[in-house]
Protein backbone atom coordinates (compact mmCIF):
# COMPACT_ATOMS: atom_id res chain seq x y z
CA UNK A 1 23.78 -11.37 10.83
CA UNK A 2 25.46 -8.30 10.80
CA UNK A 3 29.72 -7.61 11.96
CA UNK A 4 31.18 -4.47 12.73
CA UNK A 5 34.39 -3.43 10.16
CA UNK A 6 37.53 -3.92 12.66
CA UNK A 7 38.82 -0.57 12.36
CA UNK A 8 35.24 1.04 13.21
CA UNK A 9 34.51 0.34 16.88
CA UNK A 10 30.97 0.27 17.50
CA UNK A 11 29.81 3.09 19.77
CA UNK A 12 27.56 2.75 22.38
CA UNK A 13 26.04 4.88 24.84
CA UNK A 14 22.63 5.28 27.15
CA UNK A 15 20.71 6.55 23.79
CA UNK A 16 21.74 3.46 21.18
CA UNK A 17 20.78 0.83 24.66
CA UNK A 18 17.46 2.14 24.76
CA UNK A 19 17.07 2.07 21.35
CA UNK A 20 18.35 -1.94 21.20
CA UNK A 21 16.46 -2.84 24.39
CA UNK A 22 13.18 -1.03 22.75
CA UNK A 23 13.96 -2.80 18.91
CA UNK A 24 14.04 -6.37 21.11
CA UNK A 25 10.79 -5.56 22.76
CA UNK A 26 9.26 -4.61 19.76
CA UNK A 27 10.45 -7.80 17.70
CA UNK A 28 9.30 -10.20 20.93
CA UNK A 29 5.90 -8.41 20.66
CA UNK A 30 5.59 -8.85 16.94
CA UNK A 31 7.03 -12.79 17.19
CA UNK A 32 4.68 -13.59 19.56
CA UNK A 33 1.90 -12.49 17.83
CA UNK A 34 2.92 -14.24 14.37
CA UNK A 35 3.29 -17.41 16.52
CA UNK A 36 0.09 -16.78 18.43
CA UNK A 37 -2.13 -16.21 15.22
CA UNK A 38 0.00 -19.34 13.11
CA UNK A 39 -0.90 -21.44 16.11
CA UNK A 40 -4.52 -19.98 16.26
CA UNK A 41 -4.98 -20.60 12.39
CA UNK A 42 -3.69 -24.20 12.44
CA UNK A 43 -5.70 -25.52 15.69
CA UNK A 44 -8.84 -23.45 14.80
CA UNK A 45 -9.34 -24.61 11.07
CA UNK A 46 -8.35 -28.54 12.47
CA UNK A 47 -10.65 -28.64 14.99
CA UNK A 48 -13.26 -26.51 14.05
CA UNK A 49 -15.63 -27.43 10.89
CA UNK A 50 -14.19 -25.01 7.74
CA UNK A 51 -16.09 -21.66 7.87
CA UNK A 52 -16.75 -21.99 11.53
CA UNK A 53 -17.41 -18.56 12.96
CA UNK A 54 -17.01 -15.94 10.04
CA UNK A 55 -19.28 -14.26 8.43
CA UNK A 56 -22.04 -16.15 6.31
CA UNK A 57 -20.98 -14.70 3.11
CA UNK A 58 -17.82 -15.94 3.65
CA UNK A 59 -18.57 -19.24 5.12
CA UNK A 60 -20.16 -19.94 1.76
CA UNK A 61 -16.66 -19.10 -0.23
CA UNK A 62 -15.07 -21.18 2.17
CA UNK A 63 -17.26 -23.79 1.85
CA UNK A 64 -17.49 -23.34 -2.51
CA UNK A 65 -13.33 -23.14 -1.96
CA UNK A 66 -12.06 -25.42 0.87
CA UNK A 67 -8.69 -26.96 -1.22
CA UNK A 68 -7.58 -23.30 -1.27
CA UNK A 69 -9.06 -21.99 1.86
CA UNK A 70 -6.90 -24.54 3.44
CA UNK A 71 -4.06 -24.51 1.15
CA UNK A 72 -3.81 -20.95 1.93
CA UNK A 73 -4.58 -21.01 5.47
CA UNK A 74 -1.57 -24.12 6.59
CA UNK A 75 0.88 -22.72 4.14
CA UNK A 76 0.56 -19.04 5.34
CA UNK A 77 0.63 -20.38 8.97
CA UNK A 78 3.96 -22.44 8.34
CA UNK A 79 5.40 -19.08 7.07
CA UNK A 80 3.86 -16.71 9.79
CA UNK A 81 5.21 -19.23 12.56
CA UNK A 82 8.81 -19.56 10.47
CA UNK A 83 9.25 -16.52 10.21
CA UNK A 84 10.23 -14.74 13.19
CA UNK A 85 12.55 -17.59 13.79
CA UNK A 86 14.59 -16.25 11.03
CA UNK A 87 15.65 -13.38 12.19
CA UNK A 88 17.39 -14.32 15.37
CA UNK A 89 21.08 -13.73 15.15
CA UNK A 90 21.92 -16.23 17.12
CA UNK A 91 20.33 -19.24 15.30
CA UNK A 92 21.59 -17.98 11.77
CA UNK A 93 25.23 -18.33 13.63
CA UNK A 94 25.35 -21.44 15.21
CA UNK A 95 23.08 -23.48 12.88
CA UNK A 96 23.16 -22.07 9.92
CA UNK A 97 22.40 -25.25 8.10
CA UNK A 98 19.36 -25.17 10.12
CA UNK A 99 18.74 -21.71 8.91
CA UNK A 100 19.27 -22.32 5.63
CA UNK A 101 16.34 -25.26 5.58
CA UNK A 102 13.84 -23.23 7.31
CA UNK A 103 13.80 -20.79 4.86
CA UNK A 104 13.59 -22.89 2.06
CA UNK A 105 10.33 -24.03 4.17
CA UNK A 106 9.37 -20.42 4.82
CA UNK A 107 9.68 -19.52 1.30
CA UNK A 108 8.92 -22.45 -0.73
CA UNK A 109 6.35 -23.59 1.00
CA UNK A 110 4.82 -20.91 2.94
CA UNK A 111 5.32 -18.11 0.57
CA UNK A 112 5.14 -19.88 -2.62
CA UNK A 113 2.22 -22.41 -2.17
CA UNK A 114 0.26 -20.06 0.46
CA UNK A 115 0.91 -17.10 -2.29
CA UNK A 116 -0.22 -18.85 -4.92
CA UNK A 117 -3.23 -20.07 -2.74
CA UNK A 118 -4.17 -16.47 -1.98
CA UNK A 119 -3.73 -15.65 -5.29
CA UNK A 120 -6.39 -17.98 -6.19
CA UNK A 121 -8.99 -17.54 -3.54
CA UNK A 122 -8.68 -13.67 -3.67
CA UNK A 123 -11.33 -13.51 -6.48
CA UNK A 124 -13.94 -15.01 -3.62
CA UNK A 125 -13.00 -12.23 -1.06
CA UNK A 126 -15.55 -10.91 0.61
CA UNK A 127 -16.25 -7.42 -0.15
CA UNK A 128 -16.65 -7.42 -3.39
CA UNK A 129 -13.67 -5.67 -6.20
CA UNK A 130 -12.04 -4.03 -3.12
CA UNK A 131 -10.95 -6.78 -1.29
CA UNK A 132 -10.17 -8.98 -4.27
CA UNK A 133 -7.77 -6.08 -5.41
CA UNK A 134 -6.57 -5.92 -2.02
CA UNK A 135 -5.70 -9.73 -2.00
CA UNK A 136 -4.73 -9.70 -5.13
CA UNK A 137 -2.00 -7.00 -4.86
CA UNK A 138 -1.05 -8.44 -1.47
CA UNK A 139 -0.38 -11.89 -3.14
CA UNK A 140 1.64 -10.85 -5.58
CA UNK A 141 3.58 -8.78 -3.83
CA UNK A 142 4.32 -11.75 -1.09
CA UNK A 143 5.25 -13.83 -3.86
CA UNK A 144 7.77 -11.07 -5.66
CA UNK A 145 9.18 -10.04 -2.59
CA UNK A 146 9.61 -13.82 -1.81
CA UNK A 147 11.44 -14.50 -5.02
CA UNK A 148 13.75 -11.92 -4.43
CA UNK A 149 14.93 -12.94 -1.04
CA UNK A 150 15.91 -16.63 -2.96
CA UNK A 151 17.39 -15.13 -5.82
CA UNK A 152 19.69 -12.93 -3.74
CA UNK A 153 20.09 -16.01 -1.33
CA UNK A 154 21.10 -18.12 -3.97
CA UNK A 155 23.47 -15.36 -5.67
CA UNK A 156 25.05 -14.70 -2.07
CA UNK A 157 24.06 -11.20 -1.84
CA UNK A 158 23.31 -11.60 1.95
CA UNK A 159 22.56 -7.84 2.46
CA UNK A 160 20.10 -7.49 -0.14
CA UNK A 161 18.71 -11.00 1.27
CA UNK A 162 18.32 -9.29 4.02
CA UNK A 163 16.33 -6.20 3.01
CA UNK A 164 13.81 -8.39 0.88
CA UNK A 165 13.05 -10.86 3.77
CA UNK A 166 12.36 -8.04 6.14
CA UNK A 167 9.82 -6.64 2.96
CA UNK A 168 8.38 -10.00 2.68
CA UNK A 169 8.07 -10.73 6.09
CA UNK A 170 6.44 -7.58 6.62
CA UNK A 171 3.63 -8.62 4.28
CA UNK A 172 3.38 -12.18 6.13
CA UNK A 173 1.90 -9.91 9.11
CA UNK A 174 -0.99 -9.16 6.91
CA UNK A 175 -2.51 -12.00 8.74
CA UNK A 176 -1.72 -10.16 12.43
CA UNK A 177 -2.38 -6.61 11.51
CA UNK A 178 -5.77 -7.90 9.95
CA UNK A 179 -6.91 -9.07 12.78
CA UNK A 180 -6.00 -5.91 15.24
CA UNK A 181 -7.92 -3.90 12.91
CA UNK A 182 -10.76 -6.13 12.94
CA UNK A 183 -10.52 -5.98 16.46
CA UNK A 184 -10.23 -2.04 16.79
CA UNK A 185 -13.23 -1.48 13.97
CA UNK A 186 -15.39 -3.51 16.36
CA UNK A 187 -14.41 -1.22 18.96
CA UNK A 188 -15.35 1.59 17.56
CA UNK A 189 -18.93 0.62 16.72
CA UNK A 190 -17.67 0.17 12.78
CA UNK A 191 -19.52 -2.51 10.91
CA UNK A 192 -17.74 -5.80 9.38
CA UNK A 193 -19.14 -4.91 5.55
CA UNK A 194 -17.34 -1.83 6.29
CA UNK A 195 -13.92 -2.00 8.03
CA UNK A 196 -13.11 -5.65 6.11
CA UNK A 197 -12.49 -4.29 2.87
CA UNK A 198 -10.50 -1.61 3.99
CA UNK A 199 -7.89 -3.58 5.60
CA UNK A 200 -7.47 -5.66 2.98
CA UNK A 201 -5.51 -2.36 1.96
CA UNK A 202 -4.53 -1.40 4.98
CA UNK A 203 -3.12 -4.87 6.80
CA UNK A 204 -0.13 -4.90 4.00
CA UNK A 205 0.67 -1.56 3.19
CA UNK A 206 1.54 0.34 6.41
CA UNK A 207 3.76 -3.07 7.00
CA UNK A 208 5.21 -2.11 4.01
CA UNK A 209 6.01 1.21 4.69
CA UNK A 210 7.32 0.37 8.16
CA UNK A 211 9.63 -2.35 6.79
CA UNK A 212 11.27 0.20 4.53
CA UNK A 213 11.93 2.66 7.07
CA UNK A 214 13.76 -0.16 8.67
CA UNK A 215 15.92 -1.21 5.89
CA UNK A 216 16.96 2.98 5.31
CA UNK A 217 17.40 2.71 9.10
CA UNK A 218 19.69 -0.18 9.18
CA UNK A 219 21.72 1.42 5.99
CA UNK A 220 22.72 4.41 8.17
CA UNK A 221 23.75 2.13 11.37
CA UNK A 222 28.05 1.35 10.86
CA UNK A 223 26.77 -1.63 12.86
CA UNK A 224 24.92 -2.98 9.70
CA UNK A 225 27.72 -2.07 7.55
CA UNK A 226 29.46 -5.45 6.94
CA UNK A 227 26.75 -8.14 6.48
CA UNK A 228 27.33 -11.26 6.42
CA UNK A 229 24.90 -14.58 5.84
């Protein structure tokens, strides 16, 4: 995680509580719901018959497609379910071998393979050249940003480690923020053929966004200003 220099004291005060107690609520909200939808996708697509409740169109690409589908689907769950995990202080502290593993899981497994899966089912997208653009982009984009966090992993650069995980894991969400905006289309009367191929835009890139206001965020706090692993 992250040490305070010993000749800066951190500061702390009613203001930078609130902010801390509201960043920890935030993150339990956003771990629960990757661990919620990993869960979901894993016990859904094992006990359900491939396809099972989607639309028709898409039951048929799932059904053309199913090494991928599922390729996709277990890999990307692995990493949506890793993930949060991750980012606990605590755990990169006390096991850091333990850490260390994980994210080789998270990234070469769930990243990599479930990247490369996306990559190659995102031509059967539903919605037509939108959506496979959508994927598409997403995809590679998980996959760079993935890359980057081993490179600078493997080169020790622990702060820039840092800053690519939190882009990558940003895009991982993709999978939860899809889902809320499925869920907020219905409820505004919106169609399926309409709002789907819209968030295939919009699931990754306000994530994206977000994630970098973080990172300039955390470069102006003194208490990120000595990183360690």
């Amino acid at each position: 995680m992250t040490n305070v220099p010993a000749d800066r004291p951190m500061r702390s005060g009613p203001r930078s509580n609130a902010r801390s107690t509201l960043a920890s609520i935030g993150f339990a909200i956003i771990a629960l719901s990757a661990l919620g939808i990993g869960a979901y996708a894993i016990i859904g697509y094992t006990a359900r018959p491939l396809g099972a409740g989607v639309h028709p169109e898409m039951r048929a690409a799932y059904e053309a497609h199913p090494v991928g589908i599922l390729t996709h689907i277990f890999c990307s769950s692995l990493a949506i379910i890793l993930g949060p995990v991750q980012f606990i202080p605590s755990i990169r502290r006390r096991w850091p071998l333990a850490h260390r593993w994980m994210g080789r899981v998270y990234l070469g497994v769930g990243v990599l393979i479930g990247g490369l899966a996306a990559l190659y089912i995102s031509p059967f997208a539903f919605g037509g050249i939108v959506s496979t653009v959508g994927f598409a982009t997403l995809s590679i984009a998980w996959l760079y940003t993935g890359a980057r966090a081993f490179a600078s992993a493997r080169s020790r650069d622990f702060a820039a480690h840092r800053r690519w995980m939190i882009r990558n894991f940003s895009l991982t969400l993709a999978a939860v923020t899809i889902r809320l905006g499925l869920g907020l289309g219905f409820a505004t009367g919106l169609s399926f053929e309409i709002v789907y191929p819209v968030l295939t835009w919009l699931c990754w890139i306000p994530n994206l966004v977000l994630a970098e206001w973080i990172i300039r965020r955390e470069g102006h706090d003194p208490r990120r200003a000595s990183p360690t692993a």
